[in-house]
Structure formats: C-alpha cells, structure tokens
C-alpha atoms as a PDB file:
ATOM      1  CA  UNK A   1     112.979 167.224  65.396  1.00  0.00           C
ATOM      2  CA  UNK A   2     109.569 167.024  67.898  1.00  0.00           C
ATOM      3  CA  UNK A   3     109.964 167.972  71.068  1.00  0.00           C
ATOM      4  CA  UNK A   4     109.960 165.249  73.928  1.00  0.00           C
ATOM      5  CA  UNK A   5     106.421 165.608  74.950  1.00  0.00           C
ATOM      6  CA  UNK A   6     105.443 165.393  71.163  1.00  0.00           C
ATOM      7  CA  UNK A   7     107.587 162.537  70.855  1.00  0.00           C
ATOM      8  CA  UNK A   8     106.282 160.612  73.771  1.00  0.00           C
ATOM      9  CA  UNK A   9     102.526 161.797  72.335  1.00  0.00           C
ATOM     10  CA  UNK A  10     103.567 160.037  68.932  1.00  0.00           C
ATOM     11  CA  UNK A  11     104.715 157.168  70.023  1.00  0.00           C
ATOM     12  CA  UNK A  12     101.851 156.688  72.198  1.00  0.00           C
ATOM     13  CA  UNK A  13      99.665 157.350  69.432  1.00  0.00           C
ATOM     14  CA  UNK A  14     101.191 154.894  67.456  1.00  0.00           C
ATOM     15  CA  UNK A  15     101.541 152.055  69.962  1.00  0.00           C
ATOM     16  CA  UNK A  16      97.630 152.458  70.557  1.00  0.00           C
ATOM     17  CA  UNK A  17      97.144 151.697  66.617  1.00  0.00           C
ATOM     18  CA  UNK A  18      99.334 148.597  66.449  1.00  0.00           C
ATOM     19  CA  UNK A  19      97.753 147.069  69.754  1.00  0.00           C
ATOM     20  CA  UNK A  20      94.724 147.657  68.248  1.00  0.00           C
ATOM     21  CA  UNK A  21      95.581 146.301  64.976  1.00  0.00           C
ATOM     22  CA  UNK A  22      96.708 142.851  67.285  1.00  0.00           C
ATOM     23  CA  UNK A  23      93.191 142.391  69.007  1.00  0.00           C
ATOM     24  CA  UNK A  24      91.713 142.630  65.611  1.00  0.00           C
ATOM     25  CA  UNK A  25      93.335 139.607  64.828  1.00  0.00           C
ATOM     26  CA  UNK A  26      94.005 137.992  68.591  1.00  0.00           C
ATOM     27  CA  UNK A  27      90.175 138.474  69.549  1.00  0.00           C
ATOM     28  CA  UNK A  28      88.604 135.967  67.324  1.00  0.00           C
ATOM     29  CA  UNK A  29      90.894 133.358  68.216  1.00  0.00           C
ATOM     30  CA  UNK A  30      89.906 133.466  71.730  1.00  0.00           C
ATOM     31  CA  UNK A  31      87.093 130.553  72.974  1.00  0.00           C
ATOM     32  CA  UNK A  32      84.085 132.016  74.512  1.00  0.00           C
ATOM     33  CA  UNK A  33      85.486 131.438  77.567  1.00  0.00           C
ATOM     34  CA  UNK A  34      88.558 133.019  76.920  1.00  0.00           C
ATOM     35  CA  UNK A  35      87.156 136.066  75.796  1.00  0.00           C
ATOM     36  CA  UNK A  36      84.761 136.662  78.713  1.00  0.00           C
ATOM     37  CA  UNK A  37      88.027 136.149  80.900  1.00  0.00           C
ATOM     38  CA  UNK A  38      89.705 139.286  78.987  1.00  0.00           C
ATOM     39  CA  UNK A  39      86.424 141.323  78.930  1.00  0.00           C
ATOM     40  CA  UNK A  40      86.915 140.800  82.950  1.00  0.00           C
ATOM     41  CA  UNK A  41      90.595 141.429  82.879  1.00  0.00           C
ATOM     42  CA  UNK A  42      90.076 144.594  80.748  1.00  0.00           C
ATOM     43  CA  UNK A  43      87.276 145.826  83.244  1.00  0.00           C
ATOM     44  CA  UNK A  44      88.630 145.474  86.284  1.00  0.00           C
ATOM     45  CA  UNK A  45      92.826 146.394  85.140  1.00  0.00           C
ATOM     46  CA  UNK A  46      93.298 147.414  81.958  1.00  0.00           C
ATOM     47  CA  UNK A  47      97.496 147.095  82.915  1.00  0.00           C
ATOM     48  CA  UNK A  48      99.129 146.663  79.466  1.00  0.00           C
ATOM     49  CA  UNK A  49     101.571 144.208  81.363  1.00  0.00           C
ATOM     50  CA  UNK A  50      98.631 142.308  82.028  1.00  0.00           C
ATOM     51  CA  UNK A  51      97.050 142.551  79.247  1.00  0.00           C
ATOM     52  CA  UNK A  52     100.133 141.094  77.183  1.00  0.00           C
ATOM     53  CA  UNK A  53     100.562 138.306  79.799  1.00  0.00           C
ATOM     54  CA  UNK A  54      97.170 137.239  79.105  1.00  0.00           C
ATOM     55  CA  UNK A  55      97.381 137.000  75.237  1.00  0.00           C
ATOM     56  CA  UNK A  56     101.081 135.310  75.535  1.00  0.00           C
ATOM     57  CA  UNK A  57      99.181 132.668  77.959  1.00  0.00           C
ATOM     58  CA  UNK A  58      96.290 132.412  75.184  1.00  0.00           C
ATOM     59  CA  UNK A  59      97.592 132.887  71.912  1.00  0.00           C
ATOM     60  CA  UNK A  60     100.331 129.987  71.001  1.00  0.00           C
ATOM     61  CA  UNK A  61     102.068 132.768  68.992  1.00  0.00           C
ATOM     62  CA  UNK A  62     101.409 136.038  70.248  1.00  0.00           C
ATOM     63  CA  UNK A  63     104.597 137.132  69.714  1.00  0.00           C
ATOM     64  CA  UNK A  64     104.981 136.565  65.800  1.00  0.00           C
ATOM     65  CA  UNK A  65     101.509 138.274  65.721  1.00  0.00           C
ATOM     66  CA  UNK A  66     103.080 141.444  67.534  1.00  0.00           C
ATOM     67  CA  UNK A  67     105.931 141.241  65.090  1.00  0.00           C
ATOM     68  CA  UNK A  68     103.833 141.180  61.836  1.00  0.00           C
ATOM     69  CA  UNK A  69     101.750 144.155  63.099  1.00  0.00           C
ATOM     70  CA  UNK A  70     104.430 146.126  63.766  1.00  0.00           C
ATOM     71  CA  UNK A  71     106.212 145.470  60.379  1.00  0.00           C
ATOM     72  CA  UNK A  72     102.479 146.095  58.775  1.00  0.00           C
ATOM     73  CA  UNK A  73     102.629 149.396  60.854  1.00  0.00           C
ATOM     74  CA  UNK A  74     105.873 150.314  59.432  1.00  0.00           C
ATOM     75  CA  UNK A  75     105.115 149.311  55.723  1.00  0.00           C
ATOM     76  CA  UNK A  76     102.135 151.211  55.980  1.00  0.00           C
ATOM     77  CA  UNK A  77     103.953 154.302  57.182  1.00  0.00           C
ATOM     78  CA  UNK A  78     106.600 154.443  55.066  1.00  0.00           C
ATOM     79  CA  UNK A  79     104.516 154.142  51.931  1.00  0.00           C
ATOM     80  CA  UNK A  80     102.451 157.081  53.351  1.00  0.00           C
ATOM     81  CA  UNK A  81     105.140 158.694  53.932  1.00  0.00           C
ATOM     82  CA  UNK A  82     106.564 158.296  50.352  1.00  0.00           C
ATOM     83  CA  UNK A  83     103.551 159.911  49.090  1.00  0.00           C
ATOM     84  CA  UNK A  84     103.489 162.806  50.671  1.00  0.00           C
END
C-alpha cells in the first residue's frame, strides 16, 4: 500500500539493518590485516559491490551468514509485527 518512494525508503532502511547486523558478526572474524584492508576499502569506496566482493573473498561462508541474517531479520519482524 506505500507509495514507490516509501517503498524504495523501506527497503533501504531495512537492507542497511541486515548489512549491519552481518559486520557484527563478519568483523571479528577478520585478521588484523584483513580488517585494516576493509577500513581502506571502506574509506576510499564504500561500493556495496565491493564491499560484498571483499567479505565473499574473506569470509569462507559469507553467504550462509547473509542468509541467517536475513531470516533473523524476518523472524524478528514478523514477531513484531504480531504484536502490534
């Protein structure tokens, strides 16, 4: 029922809380030298494609860790959502 500008806002909104729910858990399983390479990467192009290609490089399974966020996102939501 949202408009197309507040549906693009949402979803933005929402993609920003599950990427940041991912480098909660991706971040500490960097090396030191690892993580000063994404401090870099982040500084000088913080490109989401690029950003991704460096975790999937890193992180063995970056991919089931996406997954599990998002279904943690969802879970989340939907119990909210029931309680309202």
């Amino acid at each position: 029922k949202l408009s197309e500008e507040k549906q693009a806002e949402t979803l933005s909104r929402i993609s920003t809380i599950i990427f940041q729910s991912i480098l909660i858990r991706v971040l500490p399983m960097l090396d030191d030298e690892d993580l000063a390479a994404y401090e870099k990467l982040v500084e000088e192009s913080p490109d989401p494609d690029a950003l991704l290609d460096f975790f999937f490089d890193k992180i063995p399974d970056f991919l089931a860790i996406v997954a599990d966020e998002t279904e943690n996102f969802r879970k989340e939501s939907a119990e909210i959502l029931e309680n309202i």
